[in-house]
PDB file of N, CA and C in Angstrom:
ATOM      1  N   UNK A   1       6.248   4.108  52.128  1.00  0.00           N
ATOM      2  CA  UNK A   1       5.844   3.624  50.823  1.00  0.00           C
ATOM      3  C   UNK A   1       7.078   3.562  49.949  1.00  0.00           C
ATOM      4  N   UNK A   2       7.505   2.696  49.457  1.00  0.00           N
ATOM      5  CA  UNK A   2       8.535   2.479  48.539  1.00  0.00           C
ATOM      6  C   UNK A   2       7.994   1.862  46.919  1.00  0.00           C
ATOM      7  N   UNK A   3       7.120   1.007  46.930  1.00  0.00           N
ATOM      8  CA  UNK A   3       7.010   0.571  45.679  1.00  0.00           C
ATOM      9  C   UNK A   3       5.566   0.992  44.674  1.00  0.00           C
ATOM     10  N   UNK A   4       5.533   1.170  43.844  1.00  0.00           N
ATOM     11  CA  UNK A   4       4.496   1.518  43.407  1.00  0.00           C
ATOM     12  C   UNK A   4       4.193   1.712  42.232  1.00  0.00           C
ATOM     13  N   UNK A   5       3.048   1.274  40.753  1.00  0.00           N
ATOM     14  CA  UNK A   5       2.767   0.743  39.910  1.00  0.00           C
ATOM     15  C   UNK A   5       2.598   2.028  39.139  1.00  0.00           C
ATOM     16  N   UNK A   6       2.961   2.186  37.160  1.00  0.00           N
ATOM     17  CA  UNK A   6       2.792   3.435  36.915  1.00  0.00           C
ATOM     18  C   UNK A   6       2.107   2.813  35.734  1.00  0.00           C
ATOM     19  N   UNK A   7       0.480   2.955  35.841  1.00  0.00           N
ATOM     20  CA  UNK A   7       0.034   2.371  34.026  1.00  0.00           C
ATOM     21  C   UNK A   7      -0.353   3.776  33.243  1.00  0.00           C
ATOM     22  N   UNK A   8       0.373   3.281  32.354  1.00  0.00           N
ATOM     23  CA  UNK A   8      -0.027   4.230  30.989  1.00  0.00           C
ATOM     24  C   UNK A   8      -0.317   3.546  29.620  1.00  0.00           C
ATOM     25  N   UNK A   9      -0.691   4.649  28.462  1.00  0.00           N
ATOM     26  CA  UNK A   9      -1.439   4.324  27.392  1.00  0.00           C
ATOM     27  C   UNK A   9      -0.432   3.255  26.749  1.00  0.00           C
ATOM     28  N   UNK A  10       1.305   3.386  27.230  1.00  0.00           N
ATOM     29  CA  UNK A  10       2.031   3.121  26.095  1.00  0.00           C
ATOM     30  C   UNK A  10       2.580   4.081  25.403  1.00  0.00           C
ATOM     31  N   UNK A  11       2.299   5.400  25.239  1.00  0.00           N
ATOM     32  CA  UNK A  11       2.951   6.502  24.709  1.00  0.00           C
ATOM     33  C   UNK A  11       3.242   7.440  25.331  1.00  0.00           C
ATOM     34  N   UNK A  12       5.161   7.314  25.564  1.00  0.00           N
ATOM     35  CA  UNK A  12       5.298   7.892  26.594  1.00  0.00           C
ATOM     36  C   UNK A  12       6.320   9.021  25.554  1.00  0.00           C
ATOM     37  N   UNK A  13       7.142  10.260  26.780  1.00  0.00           N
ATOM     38  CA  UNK A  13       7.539  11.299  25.965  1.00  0.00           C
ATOM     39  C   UNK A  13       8.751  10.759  26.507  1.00  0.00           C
ATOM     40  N   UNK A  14       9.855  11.373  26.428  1.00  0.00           N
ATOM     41  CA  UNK A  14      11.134  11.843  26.826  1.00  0.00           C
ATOM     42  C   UNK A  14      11.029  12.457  28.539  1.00  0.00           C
ATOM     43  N   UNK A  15      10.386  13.047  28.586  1.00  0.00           N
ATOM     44  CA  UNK A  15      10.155  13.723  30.100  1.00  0.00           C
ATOM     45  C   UNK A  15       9.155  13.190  30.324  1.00  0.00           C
ATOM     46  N   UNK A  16       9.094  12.411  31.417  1.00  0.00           N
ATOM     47  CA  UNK A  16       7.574  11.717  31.717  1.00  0.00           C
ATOM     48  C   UNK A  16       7.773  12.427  33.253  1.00  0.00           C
ATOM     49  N   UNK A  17       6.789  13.421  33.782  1.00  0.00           N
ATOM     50  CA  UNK A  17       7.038  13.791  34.788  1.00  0.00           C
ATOM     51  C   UNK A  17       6.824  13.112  36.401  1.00  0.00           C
ATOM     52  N   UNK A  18       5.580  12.151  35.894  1.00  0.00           N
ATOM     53  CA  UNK A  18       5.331  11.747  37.074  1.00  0.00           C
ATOM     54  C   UNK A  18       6.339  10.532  37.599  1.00  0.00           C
ATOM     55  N   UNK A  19       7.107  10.033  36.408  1.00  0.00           N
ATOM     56  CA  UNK A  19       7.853   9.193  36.733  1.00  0.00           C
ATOM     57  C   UNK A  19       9.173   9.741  37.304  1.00  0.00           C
ATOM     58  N   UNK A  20       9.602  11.085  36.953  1.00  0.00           N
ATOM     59  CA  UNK A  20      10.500  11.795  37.799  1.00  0.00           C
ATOM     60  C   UNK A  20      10.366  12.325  39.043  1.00  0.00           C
ATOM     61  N   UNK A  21       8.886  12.424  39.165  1.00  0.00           N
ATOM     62  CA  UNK A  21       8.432  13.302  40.433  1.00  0.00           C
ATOM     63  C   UNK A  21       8.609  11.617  41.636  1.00  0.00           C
ATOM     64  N   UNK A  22       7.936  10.650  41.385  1.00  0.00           N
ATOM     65  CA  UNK A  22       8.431   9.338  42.313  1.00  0.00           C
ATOM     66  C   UNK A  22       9.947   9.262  42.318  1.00  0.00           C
ATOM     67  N   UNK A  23      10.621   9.150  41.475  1.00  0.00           N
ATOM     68  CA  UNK A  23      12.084   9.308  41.703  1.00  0.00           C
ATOM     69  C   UNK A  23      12.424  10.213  43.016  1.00  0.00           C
ATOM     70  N   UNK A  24      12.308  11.589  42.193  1.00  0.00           N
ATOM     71  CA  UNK A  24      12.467  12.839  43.308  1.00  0.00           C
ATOM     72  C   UNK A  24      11.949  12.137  44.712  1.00  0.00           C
ATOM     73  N   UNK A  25      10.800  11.403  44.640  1.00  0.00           N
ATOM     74  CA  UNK A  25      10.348  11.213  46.476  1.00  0.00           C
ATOM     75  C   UNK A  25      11.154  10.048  47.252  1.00  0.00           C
ATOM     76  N   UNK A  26      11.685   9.135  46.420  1.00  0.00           N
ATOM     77  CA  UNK A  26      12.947   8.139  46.448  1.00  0.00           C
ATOM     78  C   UNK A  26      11.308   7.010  46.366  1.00  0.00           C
ATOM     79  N   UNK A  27      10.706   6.843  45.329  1.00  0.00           N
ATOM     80  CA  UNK A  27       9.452   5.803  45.549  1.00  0.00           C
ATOM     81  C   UNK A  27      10.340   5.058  44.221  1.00  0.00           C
ATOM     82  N   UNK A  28      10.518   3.615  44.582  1.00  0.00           N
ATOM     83  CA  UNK A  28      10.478   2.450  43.124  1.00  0.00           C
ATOM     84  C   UNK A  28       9.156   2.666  42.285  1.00  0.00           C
ATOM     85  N   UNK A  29       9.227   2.241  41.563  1.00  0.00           N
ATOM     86  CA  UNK A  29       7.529   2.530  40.157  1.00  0.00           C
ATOM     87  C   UNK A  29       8.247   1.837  39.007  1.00  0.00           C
ATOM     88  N   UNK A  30       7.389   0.781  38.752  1.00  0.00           N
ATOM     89  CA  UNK A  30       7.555   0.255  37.550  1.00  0.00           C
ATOM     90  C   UNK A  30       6.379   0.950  36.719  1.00  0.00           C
ATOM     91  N   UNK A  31       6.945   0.847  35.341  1.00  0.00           N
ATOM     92  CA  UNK A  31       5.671   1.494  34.611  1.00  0.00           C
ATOM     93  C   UNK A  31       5.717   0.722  33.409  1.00  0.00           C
ATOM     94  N   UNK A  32       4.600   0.122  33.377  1.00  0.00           N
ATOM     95  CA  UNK A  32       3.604  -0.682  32.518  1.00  0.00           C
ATOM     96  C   UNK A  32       2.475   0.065  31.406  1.00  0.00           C
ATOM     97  N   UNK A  33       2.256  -0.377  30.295  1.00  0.00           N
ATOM     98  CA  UNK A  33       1.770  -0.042  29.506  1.00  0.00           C
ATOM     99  C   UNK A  33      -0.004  -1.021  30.158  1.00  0.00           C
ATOM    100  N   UNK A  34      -1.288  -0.285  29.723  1.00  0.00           N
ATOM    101  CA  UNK A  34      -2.737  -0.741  30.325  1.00  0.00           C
ATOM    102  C   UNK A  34      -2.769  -2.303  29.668  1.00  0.00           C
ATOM    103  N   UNK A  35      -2.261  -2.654  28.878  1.00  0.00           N
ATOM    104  CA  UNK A  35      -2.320  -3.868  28.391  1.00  0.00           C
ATOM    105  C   UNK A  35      -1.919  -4.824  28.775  1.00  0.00           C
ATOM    106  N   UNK A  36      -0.623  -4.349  29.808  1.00  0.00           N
ATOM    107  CA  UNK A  36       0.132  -5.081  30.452  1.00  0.00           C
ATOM    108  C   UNK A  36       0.270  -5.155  32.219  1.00  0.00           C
ATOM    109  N   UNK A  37      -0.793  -4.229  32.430  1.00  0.00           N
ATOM    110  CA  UNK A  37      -0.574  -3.932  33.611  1.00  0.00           C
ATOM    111  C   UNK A  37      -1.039  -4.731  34.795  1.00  0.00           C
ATOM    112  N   UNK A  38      -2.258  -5.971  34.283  1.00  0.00           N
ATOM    113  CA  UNK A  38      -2.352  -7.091  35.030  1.00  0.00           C
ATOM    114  C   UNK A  38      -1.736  -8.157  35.325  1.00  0.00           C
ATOM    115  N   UNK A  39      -0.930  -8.728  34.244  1.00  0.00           N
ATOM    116  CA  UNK A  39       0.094  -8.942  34.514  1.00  0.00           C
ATOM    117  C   UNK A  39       0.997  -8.525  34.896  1.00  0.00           C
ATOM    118  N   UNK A  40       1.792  -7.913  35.189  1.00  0.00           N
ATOM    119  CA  UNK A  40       2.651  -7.106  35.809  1.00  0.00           C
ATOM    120  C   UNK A  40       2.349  -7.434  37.112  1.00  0.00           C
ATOM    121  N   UNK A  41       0.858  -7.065  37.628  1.00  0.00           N
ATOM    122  CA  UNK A  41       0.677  -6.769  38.937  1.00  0.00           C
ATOM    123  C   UNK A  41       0.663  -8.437  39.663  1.00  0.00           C
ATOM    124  N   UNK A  42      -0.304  -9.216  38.719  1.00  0.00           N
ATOM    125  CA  UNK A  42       0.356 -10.790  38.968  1.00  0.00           C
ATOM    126  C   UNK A  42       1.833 -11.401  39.454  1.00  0.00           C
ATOM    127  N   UNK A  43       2.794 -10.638  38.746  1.00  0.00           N
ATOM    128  CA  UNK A  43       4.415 -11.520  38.998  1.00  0.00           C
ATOM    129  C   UNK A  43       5.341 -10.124  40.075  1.00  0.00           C
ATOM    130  N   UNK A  44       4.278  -8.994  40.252  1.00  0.00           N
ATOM    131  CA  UNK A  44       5.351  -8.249  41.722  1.00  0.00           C
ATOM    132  C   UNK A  44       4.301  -8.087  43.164  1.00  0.00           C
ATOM    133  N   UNK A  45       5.325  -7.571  43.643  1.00  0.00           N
ATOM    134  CA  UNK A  45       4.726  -7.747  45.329  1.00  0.00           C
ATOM    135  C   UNK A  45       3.171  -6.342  45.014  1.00  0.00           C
ATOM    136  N   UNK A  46       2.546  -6.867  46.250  1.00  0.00           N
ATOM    137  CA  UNK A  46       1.068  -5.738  45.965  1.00  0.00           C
ATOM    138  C   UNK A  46       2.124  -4.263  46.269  1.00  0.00           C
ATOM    139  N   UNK A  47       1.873  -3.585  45.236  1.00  0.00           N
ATOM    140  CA  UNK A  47       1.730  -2.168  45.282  1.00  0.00           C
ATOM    141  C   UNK A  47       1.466  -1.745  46.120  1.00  0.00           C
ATOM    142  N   UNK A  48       2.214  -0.214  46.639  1.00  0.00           N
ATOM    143  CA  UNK A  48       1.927   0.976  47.802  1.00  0.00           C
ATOM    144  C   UNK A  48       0.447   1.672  47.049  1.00  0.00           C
ATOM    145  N   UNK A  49       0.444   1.668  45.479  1.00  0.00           N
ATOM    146  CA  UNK A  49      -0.372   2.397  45.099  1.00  0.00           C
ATOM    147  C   UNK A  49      -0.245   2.383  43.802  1.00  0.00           C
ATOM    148  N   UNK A  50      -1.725   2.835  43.267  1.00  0.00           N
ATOM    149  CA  UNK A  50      -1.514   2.570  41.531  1.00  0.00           C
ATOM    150  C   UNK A  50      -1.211   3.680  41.283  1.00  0.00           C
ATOM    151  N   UNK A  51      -0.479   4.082  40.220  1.00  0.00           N
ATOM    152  CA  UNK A  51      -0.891   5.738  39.829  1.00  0.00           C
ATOM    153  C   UNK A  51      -1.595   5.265  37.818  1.00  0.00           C
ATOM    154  N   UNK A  52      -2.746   6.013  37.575  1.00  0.00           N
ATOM    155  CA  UNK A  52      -2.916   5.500  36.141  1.00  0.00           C
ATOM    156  C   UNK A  52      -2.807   6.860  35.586  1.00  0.00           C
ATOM    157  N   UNK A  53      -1.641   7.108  34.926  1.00  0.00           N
ATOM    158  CA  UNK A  53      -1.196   7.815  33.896  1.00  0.00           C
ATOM    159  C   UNK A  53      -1.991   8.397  33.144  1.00  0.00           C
ATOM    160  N   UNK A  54      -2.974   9.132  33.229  1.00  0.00           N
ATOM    161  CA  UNK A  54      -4.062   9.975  32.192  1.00  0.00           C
ATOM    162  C   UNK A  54      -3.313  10.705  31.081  1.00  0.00           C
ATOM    163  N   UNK A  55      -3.083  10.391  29.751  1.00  0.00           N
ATOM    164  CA  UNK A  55      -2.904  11.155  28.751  1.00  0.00           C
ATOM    165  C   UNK A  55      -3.532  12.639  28.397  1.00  0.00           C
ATOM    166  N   UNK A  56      -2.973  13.376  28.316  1.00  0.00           N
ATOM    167  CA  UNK A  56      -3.300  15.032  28.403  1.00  0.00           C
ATOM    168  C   UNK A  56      -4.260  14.981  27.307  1.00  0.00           C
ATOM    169  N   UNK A  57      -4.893  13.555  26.441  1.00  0.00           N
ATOM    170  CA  UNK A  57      -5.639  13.786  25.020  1.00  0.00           C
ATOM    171  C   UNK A  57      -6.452  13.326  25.214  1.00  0.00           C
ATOM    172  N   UNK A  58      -7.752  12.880  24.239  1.00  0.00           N
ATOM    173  CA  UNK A  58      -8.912  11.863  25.071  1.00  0.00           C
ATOM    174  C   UNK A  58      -8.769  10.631  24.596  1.00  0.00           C
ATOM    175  N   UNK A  59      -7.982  10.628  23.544  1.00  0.00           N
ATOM    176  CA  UNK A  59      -7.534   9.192  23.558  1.00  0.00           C
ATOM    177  C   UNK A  59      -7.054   8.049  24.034  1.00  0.00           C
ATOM    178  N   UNK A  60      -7.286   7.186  24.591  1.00  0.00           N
ATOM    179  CA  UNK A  60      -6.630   6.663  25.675  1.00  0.00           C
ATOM    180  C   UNK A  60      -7.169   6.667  26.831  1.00  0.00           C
ATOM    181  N   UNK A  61      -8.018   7.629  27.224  1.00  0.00           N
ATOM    182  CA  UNK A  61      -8.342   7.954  28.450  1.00  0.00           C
ATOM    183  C   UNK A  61      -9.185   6.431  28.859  1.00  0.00           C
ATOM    184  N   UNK A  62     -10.205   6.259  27.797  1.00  0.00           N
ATOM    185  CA  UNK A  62     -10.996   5.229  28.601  1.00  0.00           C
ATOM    186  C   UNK A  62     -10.418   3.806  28.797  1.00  0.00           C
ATOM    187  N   UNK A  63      -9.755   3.031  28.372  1.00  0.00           N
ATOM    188  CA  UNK A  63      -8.640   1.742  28.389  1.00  0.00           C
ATOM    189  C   UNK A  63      -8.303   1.864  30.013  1.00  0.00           C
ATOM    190  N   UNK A  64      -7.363   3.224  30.366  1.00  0.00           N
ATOM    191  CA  UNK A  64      -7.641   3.641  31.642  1.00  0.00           C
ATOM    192  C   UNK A  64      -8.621   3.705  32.811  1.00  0.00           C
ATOM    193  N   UNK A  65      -9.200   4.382  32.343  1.00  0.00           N
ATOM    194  CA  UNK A  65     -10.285   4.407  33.138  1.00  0.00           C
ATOM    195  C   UNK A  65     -10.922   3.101  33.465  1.00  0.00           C
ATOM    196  N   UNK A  66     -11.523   2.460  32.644  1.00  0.00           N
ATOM    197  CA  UNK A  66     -11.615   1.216  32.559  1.00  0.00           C
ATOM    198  C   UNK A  66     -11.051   0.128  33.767  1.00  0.00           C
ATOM    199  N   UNK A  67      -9.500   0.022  33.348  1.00  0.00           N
ATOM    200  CA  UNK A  67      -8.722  -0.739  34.436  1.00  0.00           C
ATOM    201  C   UNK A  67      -8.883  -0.334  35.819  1.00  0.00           C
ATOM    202  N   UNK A  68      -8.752   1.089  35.855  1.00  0.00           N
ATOM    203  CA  UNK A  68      -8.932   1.759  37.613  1.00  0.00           C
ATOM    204  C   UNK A  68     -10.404   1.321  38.230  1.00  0.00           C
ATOM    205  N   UNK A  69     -11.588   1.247  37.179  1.00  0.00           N
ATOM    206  CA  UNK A  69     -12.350   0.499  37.876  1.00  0.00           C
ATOM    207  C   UNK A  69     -12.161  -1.002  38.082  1.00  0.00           C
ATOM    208  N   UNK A  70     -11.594  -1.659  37.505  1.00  0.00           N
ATOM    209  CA  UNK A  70     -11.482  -2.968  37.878  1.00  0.00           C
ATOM    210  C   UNK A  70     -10.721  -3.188  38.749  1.00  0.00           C
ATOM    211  N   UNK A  71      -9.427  -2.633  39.093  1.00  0.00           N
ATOM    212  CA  UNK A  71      -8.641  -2.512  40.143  1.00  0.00           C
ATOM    213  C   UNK A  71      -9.143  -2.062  41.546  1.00  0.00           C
ATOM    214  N   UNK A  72      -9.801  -0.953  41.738  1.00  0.00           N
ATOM    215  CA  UNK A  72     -10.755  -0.445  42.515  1.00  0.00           C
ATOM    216  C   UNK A  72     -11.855  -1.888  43.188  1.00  0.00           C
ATOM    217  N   UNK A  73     -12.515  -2.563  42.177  1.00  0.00           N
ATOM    218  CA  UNK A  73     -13.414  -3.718  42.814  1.00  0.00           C
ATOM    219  C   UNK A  73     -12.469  -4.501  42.737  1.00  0.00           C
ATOM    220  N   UNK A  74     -11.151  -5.090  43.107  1.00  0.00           N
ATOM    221  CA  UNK A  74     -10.454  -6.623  43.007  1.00  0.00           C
ATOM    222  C   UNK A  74     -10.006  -6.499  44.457  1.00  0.00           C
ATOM    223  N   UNK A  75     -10.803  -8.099  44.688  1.00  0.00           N
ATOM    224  CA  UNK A  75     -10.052  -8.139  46.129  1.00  0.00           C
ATOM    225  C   UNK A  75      -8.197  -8.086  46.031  1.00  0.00           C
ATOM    226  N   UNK A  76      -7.201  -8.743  44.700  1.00  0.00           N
ATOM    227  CA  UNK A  76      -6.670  -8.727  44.408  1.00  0.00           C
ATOM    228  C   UNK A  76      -5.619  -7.220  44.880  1.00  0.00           C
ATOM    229  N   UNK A  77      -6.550  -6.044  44.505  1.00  0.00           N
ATOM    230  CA  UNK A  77      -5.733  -4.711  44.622  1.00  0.00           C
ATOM    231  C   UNK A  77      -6.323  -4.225  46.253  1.00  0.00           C
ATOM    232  N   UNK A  78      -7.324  -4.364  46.963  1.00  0.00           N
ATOM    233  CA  UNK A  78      -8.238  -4.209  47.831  1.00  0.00           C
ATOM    234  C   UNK A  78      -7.055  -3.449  48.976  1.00  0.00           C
ATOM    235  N   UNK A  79      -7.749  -2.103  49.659  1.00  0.00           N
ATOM    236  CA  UNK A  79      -7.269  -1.311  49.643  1.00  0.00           C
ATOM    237  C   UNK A  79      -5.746  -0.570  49.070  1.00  0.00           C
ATOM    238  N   UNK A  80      -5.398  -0.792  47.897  1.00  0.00           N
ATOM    239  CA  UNK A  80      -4.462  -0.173  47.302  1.00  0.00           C
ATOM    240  C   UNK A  80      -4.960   1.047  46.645  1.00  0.00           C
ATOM    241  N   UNK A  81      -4.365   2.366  47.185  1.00  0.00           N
ATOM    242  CA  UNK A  81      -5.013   3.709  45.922  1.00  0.00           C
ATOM    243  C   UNK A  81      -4.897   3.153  44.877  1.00  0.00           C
ATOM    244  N   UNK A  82      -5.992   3.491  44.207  1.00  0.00           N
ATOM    245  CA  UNK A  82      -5.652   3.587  42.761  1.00  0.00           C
ATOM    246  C   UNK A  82      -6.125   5.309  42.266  1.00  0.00           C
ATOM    247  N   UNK A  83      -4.759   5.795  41.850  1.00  0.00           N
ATOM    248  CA  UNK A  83      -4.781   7.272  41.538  1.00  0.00           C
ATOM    249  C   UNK A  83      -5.183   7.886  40.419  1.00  0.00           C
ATOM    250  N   UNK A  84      -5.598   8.642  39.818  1.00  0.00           N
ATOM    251  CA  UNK A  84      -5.893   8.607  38.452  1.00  0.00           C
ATOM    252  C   UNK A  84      -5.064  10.100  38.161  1.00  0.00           C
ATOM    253  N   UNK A  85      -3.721   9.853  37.811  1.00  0.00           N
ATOM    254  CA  UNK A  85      -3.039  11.063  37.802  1.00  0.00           C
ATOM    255  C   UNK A  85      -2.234  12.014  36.214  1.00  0.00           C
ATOM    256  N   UNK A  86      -3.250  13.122  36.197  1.00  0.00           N
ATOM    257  CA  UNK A  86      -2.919  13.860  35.292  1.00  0.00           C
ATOM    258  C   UNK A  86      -1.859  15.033  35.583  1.00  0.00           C
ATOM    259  N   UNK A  87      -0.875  15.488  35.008  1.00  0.00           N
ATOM    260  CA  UNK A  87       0.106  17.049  35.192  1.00  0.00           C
ATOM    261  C   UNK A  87      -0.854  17.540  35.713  1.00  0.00           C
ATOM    262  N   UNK A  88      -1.567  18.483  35.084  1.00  0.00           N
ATOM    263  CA  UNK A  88      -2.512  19.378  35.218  1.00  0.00           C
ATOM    264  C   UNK A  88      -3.157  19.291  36.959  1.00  0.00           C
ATOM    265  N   UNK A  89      -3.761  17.891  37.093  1.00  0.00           N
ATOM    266  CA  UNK A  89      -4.535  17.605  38.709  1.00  0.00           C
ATOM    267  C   UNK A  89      -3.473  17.827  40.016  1.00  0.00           C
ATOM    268  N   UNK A  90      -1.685  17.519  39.217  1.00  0.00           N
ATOM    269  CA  UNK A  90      -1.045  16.982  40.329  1.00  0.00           C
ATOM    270  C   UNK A  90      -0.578  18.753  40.560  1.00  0.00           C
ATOM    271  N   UNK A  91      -0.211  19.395  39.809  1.00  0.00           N
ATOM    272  CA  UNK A  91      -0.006  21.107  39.942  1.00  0.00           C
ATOM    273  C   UNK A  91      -0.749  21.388  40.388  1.00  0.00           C
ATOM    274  N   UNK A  92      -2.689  21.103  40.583  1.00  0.00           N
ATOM    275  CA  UNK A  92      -3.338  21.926  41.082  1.00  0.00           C
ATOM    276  C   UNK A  92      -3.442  21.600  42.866  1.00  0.00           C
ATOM    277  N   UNK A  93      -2.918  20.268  42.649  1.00  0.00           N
ATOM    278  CA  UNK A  93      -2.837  19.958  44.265  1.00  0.00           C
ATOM    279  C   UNK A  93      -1.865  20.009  44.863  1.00  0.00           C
ATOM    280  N   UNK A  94      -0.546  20.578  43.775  1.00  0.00           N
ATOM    281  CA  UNK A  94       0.722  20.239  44.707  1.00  0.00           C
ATOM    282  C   UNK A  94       1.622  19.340  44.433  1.00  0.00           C
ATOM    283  N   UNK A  95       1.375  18.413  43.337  1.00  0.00           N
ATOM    284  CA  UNK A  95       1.894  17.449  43.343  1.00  0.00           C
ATOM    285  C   UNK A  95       2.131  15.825  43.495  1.00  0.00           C
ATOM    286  N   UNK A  96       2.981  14.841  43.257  1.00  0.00           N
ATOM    287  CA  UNK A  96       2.417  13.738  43.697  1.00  0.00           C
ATOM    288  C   UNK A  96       2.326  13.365  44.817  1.00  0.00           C
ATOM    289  N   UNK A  97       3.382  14.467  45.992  1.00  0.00           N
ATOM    290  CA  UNK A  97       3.531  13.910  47.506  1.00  0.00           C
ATOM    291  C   UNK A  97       1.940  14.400  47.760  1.00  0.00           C
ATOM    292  N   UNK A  98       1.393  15.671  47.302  1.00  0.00           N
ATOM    293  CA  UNK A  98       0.121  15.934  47.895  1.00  0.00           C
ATOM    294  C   UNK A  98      -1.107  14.820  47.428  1.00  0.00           C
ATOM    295  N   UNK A  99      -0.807  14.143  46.294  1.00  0.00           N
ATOM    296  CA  UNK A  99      -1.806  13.545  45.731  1.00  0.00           C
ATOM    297  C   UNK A  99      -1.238  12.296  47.086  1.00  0.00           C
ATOM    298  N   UNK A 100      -0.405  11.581  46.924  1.00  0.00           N
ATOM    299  CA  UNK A 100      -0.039  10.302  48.241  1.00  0.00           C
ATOM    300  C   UNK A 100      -0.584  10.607  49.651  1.00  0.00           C
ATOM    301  N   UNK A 101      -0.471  12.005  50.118  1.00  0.00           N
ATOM    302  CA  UNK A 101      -1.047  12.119  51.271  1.00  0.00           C
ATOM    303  C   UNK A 101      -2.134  11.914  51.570  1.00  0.00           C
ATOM    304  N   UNK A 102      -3.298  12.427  49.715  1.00  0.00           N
ATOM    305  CA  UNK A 102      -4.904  12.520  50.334  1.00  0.00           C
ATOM    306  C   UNK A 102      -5.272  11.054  50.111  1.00  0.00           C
ATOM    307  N   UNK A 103      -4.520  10.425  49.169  1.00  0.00           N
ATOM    308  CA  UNK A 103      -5.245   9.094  48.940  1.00  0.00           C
ATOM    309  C   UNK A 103      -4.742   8.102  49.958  1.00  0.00           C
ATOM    310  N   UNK A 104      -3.439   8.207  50.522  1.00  0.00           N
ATOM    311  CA  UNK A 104      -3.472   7.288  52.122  1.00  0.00           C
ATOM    312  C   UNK A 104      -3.052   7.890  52.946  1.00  0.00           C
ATOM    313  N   UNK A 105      -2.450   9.211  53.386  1.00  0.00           N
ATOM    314  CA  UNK A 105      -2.309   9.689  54.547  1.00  0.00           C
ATOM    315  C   UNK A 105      -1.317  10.192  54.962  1.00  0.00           C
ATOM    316  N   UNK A 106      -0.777  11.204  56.057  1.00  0.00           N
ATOM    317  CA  UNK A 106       0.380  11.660  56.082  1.00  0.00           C
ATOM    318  C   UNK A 106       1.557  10.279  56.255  1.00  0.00           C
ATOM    319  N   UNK A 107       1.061   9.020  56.152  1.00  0.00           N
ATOM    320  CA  UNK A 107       2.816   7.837  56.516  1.00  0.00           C
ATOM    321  C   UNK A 107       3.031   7.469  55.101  1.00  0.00           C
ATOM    322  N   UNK A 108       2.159   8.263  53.642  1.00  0.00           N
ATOM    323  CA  UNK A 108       2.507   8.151  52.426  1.00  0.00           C
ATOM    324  C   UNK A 108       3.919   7.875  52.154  1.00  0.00           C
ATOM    325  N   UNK A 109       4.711   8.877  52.997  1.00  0.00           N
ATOM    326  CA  UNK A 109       6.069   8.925  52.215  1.00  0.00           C
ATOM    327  C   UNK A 109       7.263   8.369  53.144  1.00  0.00           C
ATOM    328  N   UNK A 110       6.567   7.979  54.514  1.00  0.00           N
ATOM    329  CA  UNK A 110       7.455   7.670  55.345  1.00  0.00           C
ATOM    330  C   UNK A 110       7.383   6.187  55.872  1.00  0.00           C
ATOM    331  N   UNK A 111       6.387   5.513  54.999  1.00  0.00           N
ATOM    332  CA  UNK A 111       5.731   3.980  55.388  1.00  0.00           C
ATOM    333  C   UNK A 111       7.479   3.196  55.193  1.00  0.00           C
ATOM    334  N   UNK A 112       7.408   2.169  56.240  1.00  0.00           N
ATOM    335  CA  UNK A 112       8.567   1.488  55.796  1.00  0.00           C
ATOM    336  C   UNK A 112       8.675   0.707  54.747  1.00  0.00           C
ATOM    337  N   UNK A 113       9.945   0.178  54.012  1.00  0.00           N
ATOM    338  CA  UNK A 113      10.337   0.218  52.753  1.00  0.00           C
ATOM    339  C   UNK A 113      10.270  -1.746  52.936  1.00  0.00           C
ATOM    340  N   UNK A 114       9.020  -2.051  51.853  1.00  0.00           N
ATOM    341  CA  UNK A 114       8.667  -3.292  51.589  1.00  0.00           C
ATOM    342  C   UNK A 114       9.390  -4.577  50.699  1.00  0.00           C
TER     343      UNK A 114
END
């Protein structure tokens, strides 16, 4: 797996972790704001995987949520994870390599580079 999609609210910090933690795994990730993120996915190659950026607040959350279901039914994204990834979920599992493994499998991190 090399490439892979990062949507968020648009309000991002200084330390955005999950975007360091794909770094750390050597994964590409563009990261798109939810407004923009269909487009986006229109003009690059299909994604290894979505990850949708859950804001630690409840604001925001549903715009999100929202898109992951539409992504989820598009033949367009059709089998691509779409992840729904909070700090909090990815610590309790380990992380994002553990979150890549359950949503496609142990060749998550070793799939050849697209």
């Amino acid at each position: 797996m090399r490439k892979v999609l990062v949507v968020d609210s648009g309000h991002r910090t200084e330390t955005d972790l999950l975007s360091t933690e794909l770094a750390e795994l050597g994964l590409a990730s563009i990261t798109t704001s939810v407004e923009a993120a269909e487009a986006v996915l229109d003009m690059m190659d299909l994604p290894s995987a979505v990850f949708m950026n859950m804001p630690g607040r409840p604001e925001g959350l549903e715009p999100l949520r929202r898109l992951a279901a539409t992504l989820r039914g598009s033949d367009r994204t059709a089998g691509v994870p779409i992840i729904e990834w909070t700090r909090e979920a990815a610590l309790s599992v380990g992380g994002v390599s553990a979150l890549l493994k359950a949503a496609i499998g142990p060749q998550a991190l070793h799939a050849p580079e697209t």
